[in-house]
C-alpha atoms as a PDB file:
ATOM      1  CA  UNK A   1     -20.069  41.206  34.016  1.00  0.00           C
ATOM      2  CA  UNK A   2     -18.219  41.712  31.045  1.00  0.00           C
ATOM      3  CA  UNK A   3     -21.965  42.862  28.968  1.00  0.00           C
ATOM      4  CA  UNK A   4     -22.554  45.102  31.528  1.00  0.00           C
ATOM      5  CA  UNK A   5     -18.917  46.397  31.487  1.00  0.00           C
ATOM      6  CA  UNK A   6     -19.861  46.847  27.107  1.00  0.00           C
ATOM      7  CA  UNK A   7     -23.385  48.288  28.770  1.00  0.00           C
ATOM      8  CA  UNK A   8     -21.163  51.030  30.809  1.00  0.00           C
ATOM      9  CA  UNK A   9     -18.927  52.300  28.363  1.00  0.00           C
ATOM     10  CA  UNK A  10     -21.908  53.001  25.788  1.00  0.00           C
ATOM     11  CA  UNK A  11     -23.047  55.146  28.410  1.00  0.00           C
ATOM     12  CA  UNK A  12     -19.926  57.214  28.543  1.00  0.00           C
ATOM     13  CA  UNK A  13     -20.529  58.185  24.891  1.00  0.00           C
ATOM     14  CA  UNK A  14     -23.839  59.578  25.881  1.00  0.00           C
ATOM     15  CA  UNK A  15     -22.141  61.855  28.619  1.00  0.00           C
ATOM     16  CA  UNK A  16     -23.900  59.758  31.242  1.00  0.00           C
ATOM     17  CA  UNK A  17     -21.811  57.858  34.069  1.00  0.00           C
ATOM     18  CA  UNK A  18     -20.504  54.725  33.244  1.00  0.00           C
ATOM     19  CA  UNK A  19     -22.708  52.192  35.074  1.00  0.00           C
ATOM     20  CA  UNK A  20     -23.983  49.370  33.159  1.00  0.00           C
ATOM     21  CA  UNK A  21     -26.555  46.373  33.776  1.00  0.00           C
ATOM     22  CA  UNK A  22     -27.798  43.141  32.244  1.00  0.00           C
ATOM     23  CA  UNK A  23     -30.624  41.282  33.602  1.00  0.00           C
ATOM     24  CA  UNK A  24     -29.799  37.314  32.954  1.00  0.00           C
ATOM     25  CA  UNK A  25     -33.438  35.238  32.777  1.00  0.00           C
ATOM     26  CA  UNK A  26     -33.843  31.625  35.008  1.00  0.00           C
ATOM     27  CA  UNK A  27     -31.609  29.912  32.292  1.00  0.00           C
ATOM     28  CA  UNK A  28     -28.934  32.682  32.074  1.00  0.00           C
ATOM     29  CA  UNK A  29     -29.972  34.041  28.375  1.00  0.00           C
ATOM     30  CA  UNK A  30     -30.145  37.756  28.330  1.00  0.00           C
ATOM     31  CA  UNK A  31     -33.364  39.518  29.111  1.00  0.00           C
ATOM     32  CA  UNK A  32     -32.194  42.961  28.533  1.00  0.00           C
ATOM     33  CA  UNK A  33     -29.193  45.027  28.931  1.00  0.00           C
ATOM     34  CA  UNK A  34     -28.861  49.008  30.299  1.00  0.00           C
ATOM     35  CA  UNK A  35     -26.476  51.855  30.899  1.00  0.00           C
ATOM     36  CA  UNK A  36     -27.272  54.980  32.565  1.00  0.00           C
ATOM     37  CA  UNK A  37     -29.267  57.819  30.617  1.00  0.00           C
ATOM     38  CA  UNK A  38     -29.799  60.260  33.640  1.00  0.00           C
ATOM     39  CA  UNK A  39     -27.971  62.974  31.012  1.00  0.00           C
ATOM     40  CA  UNK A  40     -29.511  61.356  27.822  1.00  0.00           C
ATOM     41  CA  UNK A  41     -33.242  61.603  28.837  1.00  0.00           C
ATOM     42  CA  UNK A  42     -32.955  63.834  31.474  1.00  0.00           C
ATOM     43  CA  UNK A  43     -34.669  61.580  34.115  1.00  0.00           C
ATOM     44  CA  UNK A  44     -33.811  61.261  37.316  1.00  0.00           C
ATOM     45  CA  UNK A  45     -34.885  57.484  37.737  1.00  0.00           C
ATOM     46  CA  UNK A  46     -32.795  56.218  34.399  1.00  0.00           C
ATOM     47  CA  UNK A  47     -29.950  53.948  36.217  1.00  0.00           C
ATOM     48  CA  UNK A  48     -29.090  51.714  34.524  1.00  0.00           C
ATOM     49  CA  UNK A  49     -30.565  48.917  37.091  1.00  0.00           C
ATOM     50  CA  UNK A  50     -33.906  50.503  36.957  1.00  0.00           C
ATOM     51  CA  UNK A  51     -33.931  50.406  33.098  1.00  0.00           C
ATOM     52  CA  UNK A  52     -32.716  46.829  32.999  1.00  0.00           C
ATOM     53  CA  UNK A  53     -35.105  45.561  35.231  1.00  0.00           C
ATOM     54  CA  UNK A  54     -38.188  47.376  33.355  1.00  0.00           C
ATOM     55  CA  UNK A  55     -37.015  45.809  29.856  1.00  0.00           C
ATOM     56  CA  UNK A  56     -36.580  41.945  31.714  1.00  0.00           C
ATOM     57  CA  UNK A  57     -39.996  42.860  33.263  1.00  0.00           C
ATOM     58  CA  UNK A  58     -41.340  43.833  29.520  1.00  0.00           C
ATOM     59  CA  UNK A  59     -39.630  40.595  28.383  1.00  0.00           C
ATOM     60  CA  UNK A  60     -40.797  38.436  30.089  1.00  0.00           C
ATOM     61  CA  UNK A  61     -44.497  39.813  30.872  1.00  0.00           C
ATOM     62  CA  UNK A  62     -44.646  40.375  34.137  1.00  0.00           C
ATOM     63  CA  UNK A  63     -43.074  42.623  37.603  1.00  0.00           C
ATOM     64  CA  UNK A  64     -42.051  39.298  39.157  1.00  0.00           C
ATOM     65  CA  UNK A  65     -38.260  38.480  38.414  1.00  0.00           C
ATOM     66  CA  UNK A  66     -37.707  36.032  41.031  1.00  0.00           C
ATOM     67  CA  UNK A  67     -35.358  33.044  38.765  1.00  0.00           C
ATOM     68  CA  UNK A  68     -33.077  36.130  37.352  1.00  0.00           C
ATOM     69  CA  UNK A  69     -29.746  37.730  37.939  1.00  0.00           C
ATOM     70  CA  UNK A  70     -29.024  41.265  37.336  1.00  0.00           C
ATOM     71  CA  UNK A  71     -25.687  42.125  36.829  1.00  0.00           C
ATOM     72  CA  UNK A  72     -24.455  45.355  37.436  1.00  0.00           C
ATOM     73  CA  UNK A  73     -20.672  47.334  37.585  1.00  0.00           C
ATOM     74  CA  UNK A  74     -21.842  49.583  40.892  1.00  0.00           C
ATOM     75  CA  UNK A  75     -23.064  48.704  43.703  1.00  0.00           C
ATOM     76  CA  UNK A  76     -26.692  50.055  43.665  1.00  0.00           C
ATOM     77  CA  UNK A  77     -27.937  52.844  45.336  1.00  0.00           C
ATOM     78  CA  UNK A  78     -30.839  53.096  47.778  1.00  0.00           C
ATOM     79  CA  UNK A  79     -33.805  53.766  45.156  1.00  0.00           C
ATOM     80  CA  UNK A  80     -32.066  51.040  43.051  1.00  0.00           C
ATOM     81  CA  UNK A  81     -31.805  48.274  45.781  1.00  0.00           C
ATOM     82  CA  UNK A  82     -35.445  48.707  46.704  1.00  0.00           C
ATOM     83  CA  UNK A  83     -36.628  48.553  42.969  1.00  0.00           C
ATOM     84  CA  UNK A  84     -34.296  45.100  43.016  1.00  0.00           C
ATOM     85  CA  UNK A  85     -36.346  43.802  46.263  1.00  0.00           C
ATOM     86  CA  UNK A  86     -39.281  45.385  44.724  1.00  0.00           C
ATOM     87  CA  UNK A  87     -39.068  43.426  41.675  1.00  0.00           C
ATOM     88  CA  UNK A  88     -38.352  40.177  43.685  1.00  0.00           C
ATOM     89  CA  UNK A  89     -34.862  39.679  41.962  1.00  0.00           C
ATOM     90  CA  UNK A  90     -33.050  36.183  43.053  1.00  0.00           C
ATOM     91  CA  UNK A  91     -29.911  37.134  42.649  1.00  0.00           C
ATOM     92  CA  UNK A  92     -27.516  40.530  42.680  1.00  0.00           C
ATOM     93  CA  UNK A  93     -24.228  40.086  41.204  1.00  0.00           C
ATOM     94  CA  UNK A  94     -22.311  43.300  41.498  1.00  0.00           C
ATOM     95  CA  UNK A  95     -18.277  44.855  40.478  1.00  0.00           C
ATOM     96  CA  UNK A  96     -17.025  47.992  42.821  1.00  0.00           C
ATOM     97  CA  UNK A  97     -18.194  48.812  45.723  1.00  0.00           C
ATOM     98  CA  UNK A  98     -20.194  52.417  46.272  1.00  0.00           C
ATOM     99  CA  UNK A  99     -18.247  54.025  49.592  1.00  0.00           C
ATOM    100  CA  UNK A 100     -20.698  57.524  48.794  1.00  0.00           C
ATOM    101  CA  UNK A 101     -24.227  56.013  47.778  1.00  0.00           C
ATOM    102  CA  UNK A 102     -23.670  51.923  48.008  1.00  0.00           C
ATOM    103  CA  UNK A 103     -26.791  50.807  49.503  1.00  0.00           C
ATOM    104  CA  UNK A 104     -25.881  46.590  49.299  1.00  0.00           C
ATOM    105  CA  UNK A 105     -22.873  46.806  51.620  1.00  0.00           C
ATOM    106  CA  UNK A 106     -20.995  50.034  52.001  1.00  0.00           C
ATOM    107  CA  UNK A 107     -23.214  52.279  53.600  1.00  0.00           C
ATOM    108  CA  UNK A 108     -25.928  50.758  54.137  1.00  0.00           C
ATOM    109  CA  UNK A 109     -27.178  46.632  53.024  1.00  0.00           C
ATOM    110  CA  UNK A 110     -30.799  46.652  52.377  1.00  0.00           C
ATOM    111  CA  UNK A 111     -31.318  43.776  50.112  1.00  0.00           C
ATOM    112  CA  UNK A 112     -30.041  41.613  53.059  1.00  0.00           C
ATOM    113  CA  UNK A 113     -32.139  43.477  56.203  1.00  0.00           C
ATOM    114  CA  UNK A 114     -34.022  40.836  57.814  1.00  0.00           C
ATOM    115  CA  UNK A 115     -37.435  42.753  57.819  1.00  0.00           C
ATOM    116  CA  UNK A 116     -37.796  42.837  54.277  1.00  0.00           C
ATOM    117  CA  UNK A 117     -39.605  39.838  52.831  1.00  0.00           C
ATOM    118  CA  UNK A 118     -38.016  39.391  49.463  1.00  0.00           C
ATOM    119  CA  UNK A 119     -34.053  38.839  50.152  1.00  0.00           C
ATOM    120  CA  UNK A 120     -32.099  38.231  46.918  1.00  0.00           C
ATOM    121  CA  UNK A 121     -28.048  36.319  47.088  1.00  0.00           C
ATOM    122  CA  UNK A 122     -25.929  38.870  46.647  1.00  0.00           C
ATOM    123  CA  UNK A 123     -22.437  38.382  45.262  1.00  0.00           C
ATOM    124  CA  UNK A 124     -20.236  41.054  45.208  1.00  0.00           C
ATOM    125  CA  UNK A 125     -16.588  42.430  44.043  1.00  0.00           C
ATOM    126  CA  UNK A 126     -17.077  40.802  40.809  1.00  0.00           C
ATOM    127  CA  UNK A 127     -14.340  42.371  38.165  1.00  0.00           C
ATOM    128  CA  UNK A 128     -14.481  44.897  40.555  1.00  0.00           C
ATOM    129  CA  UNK A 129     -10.971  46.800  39.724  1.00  0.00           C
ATOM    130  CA  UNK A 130     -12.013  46.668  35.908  1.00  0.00           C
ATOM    131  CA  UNK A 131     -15.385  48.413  37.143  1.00  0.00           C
ATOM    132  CA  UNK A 132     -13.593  50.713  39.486  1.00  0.00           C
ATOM    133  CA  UNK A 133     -11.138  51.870  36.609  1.00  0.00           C
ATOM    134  CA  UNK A 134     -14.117  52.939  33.872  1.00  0.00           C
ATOM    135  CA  UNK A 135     -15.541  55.024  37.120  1.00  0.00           C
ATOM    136  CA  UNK A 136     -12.367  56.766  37.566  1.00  0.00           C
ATOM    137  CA  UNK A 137     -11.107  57.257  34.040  1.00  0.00           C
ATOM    138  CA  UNK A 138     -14.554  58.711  33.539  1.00  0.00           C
ATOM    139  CA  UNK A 139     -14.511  61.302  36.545  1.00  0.00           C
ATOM    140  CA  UNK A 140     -10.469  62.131  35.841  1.00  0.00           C
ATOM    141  CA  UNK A 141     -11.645  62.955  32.610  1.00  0.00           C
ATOM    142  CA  UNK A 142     -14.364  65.294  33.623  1.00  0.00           C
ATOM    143  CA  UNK A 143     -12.177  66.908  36.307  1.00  0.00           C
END
């Protein structure tokens, strides 16, 4: 959590919200590493869990990242939690919780609804108040 902590405040220098994400490979060596660059590029789809799961998927040569962890400081959105099931994750390790858009366990938990076919563990709350602080500083700040 703490890379993807370093992966959220690099985003804050780029203007973007501070949400970072490392994707961990089957023997817990880093396949890639993201922050959000919605504001940087201008798209729409740049979260930083969909860009860390495209660079793993580049890594390691294929969609199919079944023996990884990503590790992100947010709990992930809808379109983010169905790219993770999409991509067959194995594991979701997350810091705060998302009361407006948290699609894992605040408002709605998708990655664990029994009629998908592709369920990753999820563990949650991890460093969660250090994750919750860089989200607050940031939108104080812009306030």
């Amino acid at each position: 959590m703490r890379l993807a902590l370093s992966e959220a405040a690099r985003a804050v220098e780029r203007g973007d919200v501070p949400i970072g994400a490392v994707m961990l490979g089957p023997d817990d060596t880093l396949l890639a590493a993201a922050h959000n660059e919605r504001e940087a590029t201008g798209d729409p789809l740049a979260h930083a869990e969909v860009l860390a799961l495209r660079r793993a998927a580049a890594a390691l040569g294929g969609w199919r990242l079944d023996r990884c962890t990503l590790v992100v400081t947010l709990e992930p959105c809808a379109m983010c939690a169905g790219a993770i099931a999409q991509a067959r994750v194995g594991r979701l390790v997350f810091g705060a919780f998302d009361e407006r858009a948290g699609a894992v366990a605040s408002l709605w938990d998708l990655l664990r609804d029994q009629r998908l076919p592709h369920r990753p563990e999820v563990v949650s709350a991890v460093l969660a108040d250090e994750c919750a602080a860089l989200l607050r500083e940031f939108f104080a700040a812009r306030r």
